[in-house]
N, C-alpha and C. Protein backbone atom coordinates (compact mmCIF):
# COMPACT_ATOMS: atom_id res chain seq x y z
N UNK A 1 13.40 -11.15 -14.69
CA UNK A 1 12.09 -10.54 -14.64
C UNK A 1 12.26 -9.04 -14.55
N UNK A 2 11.48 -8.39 -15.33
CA UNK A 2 11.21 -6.70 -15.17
C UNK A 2 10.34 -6.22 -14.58
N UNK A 3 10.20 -5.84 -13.62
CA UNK A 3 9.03 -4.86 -12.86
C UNK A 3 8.37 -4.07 -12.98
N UNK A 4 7.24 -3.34 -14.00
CA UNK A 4 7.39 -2.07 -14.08
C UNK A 4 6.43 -1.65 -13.11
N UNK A 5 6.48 -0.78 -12.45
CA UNK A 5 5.83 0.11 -11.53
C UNK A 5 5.30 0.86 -11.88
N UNK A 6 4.37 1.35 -12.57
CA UNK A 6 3.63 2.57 -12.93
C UNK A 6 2.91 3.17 -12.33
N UNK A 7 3.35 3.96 -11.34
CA UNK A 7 2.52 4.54 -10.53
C UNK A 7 2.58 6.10 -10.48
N UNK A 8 1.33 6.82 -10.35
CA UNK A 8 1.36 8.35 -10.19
C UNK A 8 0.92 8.82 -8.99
N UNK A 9 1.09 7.82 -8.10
CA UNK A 9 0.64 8.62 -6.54
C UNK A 9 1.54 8.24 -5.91
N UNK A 10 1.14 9.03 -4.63
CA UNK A 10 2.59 9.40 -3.77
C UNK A 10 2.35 7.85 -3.02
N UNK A 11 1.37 7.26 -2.85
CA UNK A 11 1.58 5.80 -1.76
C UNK A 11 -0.06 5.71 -1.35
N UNK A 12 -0.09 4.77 -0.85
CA UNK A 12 -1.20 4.13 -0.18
C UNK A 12 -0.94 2.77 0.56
N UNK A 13 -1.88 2.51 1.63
CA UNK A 13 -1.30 1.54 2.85
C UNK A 13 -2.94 0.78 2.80
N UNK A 14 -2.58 -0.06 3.93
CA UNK A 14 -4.21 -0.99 3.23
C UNK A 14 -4.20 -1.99 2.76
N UNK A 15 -3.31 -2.20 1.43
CA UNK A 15 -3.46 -2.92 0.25
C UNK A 15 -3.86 -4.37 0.57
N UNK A 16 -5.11 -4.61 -0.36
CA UNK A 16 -4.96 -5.99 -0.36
C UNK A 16 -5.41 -6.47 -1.81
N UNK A 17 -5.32 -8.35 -1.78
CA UNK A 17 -5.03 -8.42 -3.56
C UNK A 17 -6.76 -8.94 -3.76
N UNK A 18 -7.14 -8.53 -4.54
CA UNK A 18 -8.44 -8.58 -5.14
C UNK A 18 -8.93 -9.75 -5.80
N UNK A 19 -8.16 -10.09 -6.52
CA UNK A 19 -8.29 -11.64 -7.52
C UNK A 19 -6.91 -11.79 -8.21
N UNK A 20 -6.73 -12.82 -8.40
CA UNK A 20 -5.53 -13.40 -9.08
C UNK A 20 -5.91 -14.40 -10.06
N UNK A 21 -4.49 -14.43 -11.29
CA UNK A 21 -5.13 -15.45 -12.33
C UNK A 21 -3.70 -16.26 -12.00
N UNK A 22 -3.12 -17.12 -12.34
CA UNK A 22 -1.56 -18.09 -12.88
C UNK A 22 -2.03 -19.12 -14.01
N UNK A 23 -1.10 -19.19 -15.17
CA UNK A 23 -1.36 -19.74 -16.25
C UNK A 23 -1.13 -21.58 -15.50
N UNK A 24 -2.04 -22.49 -16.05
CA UNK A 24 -1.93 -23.14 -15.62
C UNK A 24 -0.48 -24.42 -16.11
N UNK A 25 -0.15 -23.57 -16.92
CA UNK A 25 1.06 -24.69 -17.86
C UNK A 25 2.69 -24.32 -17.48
N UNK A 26 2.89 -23.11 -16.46
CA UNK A 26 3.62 -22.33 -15.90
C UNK A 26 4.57 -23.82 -14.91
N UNK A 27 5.73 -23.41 -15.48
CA UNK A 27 6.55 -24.71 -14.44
C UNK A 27 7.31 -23.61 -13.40
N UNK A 28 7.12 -23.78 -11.69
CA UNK A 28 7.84 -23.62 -11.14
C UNK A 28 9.27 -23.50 -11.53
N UNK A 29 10.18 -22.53 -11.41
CA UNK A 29 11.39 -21.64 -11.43
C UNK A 29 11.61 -21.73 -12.64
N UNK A 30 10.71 -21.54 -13.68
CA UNK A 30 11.31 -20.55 -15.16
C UNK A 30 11.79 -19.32 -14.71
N UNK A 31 11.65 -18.63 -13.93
CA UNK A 31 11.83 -18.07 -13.36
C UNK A 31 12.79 -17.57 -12.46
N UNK A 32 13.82 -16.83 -13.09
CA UNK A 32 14.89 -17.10 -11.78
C UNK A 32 16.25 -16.07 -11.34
N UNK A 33 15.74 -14.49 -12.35
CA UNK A 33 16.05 -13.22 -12.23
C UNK A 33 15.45 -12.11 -12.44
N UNK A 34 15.45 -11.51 -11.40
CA UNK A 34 14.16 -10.40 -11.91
C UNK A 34 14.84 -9.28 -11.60
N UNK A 35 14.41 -8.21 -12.42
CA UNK A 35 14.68 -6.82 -12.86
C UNK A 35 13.74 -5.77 -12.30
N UNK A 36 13.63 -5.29 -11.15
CA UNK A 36 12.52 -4.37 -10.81
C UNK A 36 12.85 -2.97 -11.59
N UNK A 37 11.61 -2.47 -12.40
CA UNK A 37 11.81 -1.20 -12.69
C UNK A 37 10.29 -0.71 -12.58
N UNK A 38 10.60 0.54 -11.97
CA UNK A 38 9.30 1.14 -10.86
C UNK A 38 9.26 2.58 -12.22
N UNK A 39 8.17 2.69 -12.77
CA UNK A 39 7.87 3.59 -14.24
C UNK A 39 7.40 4.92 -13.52
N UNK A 40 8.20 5.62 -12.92
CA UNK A 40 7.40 6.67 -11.76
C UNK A 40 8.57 7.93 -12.28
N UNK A 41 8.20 9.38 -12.85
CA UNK A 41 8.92 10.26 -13.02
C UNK A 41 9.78 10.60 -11.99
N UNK A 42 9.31 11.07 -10.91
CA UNK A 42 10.10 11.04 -9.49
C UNK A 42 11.48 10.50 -9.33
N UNK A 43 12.13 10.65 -9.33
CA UNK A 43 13.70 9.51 -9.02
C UNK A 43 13.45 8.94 -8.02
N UNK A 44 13.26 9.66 -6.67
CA UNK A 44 13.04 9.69 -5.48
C UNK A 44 12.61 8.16 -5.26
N UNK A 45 11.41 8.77 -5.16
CA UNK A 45 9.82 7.56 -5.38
C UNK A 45 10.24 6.19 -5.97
N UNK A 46 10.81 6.76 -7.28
CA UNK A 46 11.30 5.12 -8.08
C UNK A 46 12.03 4.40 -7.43
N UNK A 47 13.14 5.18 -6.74
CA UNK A 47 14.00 3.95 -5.92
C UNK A 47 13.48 3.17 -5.08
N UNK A 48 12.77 4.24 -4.06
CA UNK A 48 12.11 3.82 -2.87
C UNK A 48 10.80 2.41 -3.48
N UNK A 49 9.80 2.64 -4.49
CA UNK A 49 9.62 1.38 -5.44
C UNK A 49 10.35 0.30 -5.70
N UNK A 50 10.93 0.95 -6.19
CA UNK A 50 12.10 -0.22 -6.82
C UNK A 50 12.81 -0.86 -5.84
N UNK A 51 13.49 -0.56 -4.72
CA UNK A 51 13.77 -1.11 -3.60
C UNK A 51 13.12 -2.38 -2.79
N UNK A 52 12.12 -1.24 -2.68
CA UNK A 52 10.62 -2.38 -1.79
C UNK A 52 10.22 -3.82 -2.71
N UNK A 53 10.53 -3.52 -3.81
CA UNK A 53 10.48 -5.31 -4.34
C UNK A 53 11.60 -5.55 -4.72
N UNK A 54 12.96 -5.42 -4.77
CA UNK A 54 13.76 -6.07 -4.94
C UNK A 54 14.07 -6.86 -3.80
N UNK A 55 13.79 -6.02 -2.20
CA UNK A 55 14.35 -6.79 -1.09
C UNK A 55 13.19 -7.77 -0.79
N UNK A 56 11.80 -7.55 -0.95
CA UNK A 56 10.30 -8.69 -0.94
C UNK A 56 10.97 -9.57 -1.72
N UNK A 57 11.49 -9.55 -3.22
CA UNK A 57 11.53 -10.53 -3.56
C UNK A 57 12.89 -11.51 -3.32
N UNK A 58 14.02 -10.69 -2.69
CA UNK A 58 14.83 -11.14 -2.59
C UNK A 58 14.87 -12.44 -1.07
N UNK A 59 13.53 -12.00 -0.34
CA UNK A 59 13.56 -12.06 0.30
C UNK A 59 13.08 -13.43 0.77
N UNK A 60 12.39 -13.66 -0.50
CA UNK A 60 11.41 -14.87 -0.75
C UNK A 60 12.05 -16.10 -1.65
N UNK A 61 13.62 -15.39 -1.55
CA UNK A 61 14.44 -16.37 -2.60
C UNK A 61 14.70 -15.94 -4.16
N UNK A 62 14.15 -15.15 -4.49
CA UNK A 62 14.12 -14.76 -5.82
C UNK A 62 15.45 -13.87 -6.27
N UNK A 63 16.81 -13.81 -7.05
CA UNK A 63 17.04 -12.91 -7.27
C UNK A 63 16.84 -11.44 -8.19
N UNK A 64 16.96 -10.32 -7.58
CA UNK A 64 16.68 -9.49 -8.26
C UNK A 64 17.31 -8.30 -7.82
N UNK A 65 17.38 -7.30 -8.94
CA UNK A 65 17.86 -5.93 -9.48
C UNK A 65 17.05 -4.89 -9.68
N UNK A 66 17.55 -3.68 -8.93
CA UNK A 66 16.10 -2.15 -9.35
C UNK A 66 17.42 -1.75 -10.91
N UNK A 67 16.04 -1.41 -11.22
CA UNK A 67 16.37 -0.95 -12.91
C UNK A 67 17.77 0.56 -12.61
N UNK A 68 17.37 0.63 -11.71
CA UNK A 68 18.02 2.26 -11.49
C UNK A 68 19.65 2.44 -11.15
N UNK A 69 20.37 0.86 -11.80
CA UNK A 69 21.57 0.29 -11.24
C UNK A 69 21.75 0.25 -12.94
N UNK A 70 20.95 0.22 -14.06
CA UNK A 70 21.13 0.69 -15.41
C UNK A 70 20.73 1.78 -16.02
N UNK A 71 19.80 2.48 -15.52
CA UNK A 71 20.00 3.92 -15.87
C UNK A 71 18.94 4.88 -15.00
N UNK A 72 20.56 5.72 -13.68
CA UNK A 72 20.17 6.22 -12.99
C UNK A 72 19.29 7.39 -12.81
N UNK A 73 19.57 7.88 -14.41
CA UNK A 73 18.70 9.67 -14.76
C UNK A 73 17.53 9.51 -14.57
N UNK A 74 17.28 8.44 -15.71
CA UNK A 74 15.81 8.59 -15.48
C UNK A 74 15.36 7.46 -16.96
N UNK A 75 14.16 6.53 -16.64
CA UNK A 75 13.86 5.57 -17.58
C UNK A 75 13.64 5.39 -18.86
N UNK A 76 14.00 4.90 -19.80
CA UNK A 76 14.24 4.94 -21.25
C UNK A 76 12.94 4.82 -21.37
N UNK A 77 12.80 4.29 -23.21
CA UNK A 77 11.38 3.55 -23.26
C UNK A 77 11.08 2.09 -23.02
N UNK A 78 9.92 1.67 -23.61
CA UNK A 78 9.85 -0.09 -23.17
C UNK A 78 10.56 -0.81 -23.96
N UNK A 79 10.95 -0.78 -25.33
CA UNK A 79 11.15 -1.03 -26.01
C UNK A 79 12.86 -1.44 -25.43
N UNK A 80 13.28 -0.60 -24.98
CA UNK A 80 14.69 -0.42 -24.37
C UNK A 80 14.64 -1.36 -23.12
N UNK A 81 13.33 -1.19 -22.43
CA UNK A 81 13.83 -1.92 -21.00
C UNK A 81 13.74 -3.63 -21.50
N UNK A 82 12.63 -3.80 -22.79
CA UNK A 82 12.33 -5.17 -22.81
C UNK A 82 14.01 -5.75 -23.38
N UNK A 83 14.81 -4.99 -23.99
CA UNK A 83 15.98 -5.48 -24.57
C UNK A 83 16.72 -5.36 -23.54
N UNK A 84 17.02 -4.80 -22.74
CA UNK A 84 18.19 -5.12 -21.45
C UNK A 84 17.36 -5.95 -20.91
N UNK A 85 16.38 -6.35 -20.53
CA UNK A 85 15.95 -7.54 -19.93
C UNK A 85 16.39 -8.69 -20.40
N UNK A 86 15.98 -8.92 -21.36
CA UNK A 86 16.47 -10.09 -23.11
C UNK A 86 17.94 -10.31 -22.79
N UNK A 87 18.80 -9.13 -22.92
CA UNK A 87 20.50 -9.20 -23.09
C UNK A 87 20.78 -8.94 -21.83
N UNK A 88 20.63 -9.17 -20.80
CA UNK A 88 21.05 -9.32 -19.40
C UNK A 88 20.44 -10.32 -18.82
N UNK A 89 19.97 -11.12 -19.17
CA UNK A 89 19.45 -12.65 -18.68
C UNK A 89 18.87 -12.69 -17.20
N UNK A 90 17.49 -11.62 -17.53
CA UNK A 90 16.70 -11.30 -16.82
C UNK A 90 15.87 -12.79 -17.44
N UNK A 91 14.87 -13.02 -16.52
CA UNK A 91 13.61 -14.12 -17.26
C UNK A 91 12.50 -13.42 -17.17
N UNK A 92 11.97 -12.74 -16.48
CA UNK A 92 10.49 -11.75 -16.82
C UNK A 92 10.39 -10.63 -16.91
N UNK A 93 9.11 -10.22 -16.87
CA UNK A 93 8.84 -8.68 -16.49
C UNK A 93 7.40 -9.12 -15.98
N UNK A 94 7.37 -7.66 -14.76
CA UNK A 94 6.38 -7.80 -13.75
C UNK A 94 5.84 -6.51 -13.74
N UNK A 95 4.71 -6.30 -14.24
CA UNK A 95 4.02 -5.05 -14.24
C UNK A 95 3.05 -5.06 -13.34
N UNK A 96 3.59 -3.57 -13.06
CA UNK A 96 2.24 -3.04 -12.10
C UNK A 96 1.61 -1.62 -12.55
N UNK A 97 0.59 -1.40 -12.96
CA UNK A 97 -0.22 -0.03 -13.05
C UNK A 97 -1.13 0.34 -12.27
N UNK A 98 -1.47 1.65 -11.75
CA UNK A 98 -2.47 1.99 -11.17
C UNK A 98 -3.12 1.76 -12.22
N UNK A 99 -4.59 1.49 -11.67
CA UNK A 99 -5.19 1.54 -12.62
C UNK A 99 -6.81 2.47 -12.42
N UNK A 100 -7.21 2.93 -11.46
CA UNK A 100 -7.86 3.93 -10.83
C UNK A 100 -8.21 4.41 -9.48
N UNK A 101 -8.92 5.39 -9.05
CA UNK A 101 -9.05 5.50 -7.74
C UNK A 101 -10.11 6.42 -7.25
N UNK A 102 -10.73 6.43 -6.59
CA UNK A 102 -12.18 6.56 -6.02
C UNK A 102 -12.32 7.16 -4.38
N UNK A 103 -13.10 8.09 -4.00
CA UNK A 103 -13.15 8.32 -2.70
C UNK A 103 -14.11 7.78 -2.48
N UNK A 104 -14.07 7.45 -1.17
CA UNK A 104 -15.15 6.63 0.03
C UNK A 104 -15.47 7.11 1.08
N UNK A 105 -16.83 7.83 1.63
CA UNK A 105 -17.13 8.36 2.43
C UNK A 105 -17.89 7.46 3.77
N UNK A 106 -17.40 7.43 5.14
CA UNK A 106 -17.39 6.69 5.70
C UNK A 106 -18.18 7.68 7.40
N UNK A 107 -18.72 6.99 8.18
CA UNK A 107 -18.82 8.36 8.94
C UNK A 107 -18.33 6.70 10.54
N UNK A 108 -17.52 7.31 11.24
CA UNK A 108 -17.13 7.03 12.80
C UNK A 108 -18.05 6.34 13.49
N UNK A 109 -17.98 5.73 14.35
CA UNK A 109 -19.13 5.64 15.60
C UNK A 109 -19.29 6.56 16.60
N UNK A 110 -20.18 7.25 16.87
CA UNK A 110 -20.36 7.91 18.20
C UNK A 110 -19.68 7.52 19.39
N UNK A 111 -19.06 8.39 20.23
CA UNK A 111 -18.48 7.76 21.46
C UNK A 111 -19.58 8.04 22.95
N UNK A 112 -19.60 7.52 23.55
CA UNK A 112 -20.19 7.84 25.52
C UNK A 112 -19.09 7.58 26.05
N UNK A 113 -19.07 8.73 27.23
CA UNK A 113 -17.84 8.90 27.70
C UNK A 113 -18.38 9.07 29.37
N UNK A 114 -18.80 8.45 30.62
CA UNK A 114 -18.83 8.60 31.49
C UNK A 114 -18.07 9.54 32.58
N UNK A 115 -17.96 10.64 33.32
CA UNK A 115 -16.73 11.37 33.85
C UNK A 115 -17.55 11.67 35.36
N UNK A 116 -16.57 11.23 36.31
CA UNK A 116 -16.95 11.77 37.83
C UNK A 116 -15.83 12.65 38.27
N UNK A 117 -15.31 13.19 37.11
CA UNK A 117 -13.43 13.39 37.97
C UNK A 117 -13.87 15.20 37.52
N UNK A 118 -14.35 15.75 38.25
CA UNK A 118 -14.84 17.31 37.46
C UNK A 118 -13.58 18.09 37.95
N UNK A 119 -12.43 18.17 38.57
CA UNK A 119 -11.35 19.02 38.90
C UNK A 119 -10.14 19.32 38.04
N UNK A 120 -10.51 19.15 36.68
CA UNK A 120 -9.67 19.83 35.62
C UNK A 120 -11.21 20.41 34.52
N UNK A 121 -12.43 19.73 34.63
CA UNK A 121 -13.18 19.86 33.79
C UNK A 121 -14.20 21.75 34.51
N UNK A 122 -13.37 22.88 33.37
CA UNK A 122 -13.94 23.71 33.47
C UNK A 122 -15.14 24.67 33.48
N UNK A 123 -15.52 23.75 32.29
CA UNK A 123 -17.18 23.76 31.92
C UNK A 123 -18.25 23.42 32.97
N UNK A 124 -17.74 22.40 33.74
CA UNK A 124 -18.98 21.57 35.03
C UNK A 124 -18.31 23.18 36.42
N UNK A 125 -17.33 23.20 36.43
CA UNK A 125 -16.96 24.20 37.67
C UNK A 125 -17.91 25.49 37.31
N UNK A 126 -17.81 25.54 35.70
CA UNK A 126 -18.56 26.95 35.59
C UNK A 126 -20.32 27.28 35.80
N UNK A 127 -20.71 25.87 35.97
CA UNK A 127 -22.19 25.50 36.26
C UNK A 127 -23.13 25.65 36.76
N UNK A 128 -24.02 25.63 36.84
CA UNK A 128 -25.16 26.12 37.94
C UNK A 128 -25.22 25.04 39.06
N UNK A 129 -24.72 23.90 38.54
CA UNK A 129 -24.97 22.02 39.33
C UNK A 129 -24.13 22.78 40.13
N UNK A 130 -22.46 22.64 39.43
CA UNK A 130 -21.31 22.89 40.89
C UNK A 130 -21.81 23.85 41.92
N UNK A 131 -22.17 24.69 41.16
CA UNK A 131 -22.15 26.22 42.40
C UNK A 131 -23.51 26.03 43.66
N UNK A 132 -24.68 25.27 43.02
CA UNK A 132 -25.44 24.73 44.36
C UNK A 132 -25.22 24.00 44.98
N UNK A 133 -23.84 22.64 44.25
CA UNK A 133 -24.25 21.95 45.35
C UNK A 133 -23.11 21.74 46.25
N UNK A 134 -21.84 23.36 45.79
CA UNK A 134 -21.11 23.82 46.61
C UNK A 134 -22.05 24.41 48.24
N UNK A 135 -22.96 25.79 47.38
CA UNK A 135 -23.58 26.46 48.24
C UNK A 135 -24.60 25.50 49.42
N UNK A 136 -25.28 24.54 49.03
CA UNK A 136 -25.68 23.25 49.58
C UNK A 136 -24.85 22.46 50.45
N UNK A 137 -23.63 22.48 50.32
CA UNK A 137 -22.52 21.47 51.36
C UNK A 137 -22.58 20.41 50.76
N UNK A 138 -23.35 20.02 49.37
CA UNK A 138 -22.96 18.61 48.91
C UNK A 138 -21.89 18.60 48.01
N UNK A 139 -21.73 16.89 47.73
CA UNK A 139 -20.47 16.85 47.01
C UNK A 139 -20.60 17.58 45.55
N UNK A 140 -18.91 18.07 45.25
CA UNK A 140 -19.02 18.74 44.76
C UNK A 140 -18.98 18.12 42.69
N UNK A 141 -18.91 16.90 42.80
CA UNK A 141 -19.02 16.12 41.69
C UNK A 141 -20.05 15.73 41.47
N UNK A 142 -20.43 15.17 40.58
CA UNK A 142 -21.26 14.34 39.82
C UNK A 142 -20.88 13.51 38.37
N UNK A 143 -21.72 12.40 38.35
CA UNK A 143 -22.00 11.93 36.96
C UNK A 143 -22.18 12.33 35.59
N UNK A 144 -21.14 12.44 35.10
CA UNK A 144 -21.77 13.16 33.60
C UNK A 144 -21.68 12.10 32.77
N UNK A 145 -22.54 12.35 31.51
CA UNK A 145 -22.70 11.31 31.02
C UNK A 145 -22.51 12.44 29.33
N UNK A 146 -21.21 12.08 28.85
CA UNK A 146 -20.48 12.81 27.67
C UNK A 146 -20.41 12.26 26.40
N UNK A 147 -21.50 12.97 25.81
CA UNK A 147 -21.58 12.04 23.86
C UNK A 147 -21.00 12.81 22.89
N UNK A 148 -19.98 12.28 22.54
CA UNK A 148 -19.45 12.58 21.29
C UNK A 148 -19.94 11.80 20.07
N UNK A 149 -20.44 12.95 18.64
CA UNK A 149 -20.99 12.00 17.70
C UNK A 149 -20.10 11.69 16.81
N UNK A 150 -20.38 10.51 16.13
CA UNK A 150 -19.54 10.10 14.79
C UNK A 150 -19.00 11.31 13.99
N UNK A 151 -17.80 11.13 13.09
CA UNK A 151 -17.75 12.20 12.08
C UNK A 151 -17.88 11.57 10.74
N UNK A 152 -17.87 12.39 9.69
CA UNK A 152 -18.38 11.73 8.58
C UNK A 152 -16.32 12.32 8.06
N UNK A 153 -16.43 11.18 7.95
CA UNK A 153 -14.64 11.21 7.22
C UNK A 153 -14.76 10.61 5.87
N UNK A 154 -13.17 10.59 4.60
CA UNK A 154 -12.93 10.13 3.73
C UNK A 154 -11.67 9.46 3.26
N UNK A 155 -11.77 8.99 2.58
CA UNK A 155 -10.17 7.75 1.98
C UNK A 155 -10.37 7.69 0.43
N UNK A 156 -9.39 8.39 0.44
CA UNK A 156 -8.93 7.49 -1.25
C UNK A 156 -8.59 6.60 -1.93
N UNK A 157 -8.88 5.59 -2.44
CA UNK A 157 -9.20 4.31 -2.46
C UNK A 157 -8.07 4.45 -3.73
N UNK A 158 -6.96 3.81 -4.21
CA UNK A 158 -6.31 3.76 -5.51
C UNK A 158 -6.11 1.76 -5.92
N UNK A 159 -6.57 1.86 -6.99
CA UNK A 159 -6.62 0.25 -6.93
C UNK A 159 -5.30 -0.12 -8.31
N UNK A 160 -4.89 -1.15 -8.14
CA UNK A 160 -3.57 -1.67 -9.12
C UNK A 160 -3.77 -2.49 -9.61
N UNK A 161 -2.85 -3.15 -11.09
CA UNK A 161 -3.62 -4.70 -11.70
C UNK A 161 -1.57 -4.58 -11.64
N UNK A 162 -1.43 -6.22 -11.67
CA UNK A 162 -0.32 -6.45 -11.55
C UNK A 162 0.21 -7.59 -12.08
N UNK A 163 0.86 -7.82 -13.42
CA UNK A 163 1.33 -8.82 -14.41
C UNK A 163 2.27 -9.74 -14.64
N UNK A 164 2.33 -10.68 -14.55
CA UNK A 164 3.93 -11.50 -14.33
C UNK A 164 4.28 -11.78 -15.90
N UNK A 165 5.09 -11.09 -16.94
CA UNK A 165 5.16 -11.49 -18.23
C UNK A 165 6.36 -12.22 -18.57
N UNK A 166 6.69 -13.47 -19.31
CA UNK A 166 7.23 -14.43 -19.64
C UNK A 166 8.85 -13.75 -20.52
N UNK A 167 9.49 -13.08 -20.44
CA UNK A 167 10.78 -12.33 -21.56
C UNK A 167 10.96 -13.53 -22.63
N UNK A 168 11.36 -14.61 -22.14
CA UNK A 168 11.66 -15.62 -23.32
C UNK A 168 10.60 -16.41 -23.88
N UNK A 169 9.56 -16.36 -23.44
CA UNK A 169 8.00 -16.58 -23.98
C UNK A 169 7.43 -15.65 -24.62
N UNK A 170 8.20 -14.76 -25.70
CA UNK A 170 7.71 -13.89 -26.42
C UNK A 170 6.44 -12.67 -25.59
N UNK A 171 6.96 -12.35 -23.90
CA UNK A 171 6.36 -11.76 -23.00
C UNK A 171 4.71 -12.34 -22.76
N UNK A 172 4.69 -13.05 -23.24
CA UNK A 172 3.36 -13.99 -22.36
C UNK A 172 3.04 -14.00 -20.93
N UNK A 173 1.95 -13.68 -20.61
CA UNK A 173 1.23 -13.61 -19.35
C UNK A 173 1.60 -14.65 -18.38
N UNK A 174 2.13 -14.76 -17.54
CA UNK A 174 2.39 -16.10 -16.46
C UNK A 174 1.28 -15.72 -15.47
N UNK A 175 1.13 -14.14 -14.59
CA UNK A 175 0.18 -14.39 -13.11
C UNK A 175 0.25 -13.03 -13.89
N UNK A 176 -1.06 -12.68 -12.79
CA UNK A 176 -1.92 -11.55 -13.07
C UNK A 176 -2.57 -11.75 -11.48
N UNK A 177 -2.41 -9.68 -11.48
CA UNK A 177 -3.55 -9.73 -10.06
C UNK A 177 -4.28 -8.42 -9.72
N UNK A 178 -4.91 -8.20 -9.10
CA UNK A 178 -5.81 -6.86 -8.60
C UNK A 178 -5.71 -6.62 -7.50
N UNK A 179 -5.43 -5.43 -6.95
CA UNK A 179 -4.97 -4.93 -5.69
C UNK A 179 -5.62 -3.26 -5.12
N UNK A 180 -6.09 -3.14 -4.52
CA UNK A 180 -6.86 -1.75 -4.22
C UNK A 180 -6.07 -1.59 -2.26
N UNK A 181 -6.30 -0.45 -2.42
CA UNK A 181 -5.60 -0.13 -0.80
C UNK A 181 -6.03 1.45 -0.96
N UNK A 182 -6.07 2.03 0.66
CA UNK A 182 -5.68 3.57 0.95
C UNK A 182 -4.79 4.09 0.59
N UNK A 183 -4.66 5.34 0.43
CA UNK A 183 -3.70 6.24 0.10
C UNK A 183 -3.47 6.66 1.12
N UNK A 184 -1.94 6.53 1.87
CA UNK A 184 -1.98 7.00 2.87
C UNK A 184 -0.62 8.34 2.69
N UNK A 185 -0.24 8.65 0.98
CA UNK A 185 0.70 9.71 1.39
C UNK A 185 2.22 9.23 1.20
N UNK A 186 2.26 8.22 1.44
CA UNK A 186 3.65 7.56 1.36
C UNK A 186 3.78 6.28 0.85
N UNK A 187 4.96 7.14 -0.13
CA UNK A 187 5.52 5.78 -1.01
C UNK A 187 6.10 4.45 -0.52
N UNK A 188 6.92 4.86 0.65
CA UNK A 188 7.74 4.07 1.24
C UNK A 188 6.54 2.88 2.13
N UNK A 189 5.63 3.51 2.72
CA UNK A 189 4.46 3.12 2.82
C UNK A 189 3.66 1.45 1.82
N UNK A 190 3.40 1.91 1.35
CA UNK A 190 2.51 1.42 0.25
C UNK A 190 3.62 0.52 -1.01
N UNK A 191 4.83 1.03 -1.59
CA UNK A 191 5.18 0.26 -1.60
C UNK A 191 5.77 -1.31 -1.18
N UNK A 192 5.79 -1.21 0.38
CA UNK A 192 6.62 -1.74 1.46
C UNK A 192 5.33 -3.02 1.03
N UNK A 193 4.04 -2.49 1.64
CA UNK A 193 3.09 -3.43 1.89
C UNK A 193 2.65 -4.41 0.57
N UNK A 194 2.57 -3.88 -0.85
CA UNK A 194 2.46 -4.22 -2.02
C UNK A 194 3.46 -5.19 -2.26
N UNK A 195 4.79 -5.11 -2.05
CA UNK A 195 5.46 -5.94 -2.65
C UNK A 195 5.66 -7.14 -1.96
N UNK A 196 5.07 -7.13 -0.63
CA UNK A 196 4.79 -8.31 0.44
C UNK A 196 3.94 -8.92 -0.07
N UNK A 197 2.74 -8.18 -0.56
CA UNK A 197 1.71 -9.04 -0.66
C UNK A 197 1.85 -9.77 -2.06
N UNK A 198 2.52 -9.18 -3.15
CA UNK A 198 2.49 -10.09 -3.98
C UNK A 198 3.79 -10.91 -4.15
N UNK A 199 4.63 -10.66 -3.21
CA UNK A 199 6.01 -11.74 -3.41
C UNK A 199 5.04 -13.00 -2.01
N UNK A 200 4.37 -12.57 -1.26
CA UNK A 200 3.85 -14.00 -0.87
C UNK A 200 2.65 -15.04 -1.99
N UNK A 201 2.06 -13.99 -2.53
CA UNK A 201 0.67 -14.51 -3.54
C UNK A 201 2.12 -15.43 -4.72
N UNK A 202 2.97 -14.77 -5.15
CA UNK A 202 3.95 -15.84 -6.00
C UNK A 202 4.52 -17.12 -5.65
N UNK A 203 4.91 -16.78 -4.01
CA UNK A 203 5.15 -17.86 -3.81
C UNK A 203 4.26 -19.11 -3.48
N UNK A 204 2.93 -18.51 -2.93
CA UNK A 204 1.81 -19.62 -2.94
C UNK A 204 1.27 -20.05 -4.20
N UNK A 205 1.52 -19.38 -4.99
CA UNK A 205 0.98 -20.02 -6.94
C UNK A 205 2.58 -20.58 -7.14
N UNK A 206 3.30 -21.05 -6.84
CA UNK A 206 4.51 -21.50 -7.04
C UNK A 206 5.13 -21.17 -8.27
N UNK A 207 5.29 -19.33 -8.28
CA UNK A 207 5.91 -19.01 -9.35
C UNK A 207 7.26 -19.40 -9.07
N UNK A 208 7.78 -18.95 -8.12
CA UNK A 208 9.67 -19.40 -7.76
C UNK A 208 9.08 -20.00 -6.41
């Protein structure tokens, strides 16, 4: 199997899978070497990709290889990866593309914050309350009752479609899926969580 990773962002965390298809004529373990290759200019990034599903899937029983153990510079074309797949007795390819991404504006809940403890709190010492009911002989605390409001925050939403294609089935569709998550910044991130979620979704459609 070949992996391709096509991704142009740095990561996102979150992820979860949206809908899934599996061909229904698909026999458990046609399946039974896979080739991760993560389509990301970055070297960096690609490994760290390419990594995160070789060990998910390795992990789940599947063997597999990051592309970057056949050519470390940097990725040929498809045309090239589908033939070392073919002549290295890979059995699929597994694509993944971003496929868009969207901000979402969200706003917090307000907090209440109760406080009787006023002997670090500078603002109540500086008061008109403290200073009478110093000058008064009463205690020198009280009840405050402290509202903090919601904030209006945002997330970048990046969503993925993700392909299981057949190498000796003339690359025919086996599983297919949809996946959206946060961007949280990191590859290592977001890959980590992605390749969990769909090396478990394979193994419950009993691809391997």
């Amino acid at each position: 199997m070949v992996c391709f990773l096509s991704v142009t962002f740095s990561g996102c965390a979150s992820n979860r899978l949206v809908d899934t298809w599996k061909d229904p004529g698909y026999k458990r373990g046609s399946i039974n070497k896979v080739l991760v290759v993560a389509m990301i200019n970055d070297n960096l990034k690609r490994r760290v990709w390419e990594d995160a599903f070789v060990n998910a899937f390795s992990r789940g029983g599947l063997s597999a290889e990051p592309s970057y153990r056949y050519f470390q510079k940097q990725l040929p074309d498809e045309d090239t990866l589908k033939d070392k797949a073919q002549t290295t007795g890979f059995g699929g390819m597994f694509v993944i593309n971003q496929t868009g991404q969207r901000i979402e504006t969200y706003k917090t809940a307000s907090r209440t914050t109760i406080n009787t403890d006023h002997k670090n709190n500078i603002d109540y010492r500086n008061s008109a309350d403290y200073r009478d009911r110093r000058r008064l002989g009463g205690p020198s605390s009280t009840t405050v009752i402290e509202k903090t409001p919601g904030r209006i925050e945002k997330e970048r939403i990046v969503s993925y479609q993700t392909k299981l294609l057949d190498v000796k089935g003339d690359f025919n569709q086996i599983w297919t899926g949809s996946s959206e998550g946060v961007d949280s910044g990191a590859a290592k991130d977001v890959s980590g969580e992605l390749s969990e979620l769909v090396t478990v979704e394979l193994k419950n459609a009993q691809i391997f």
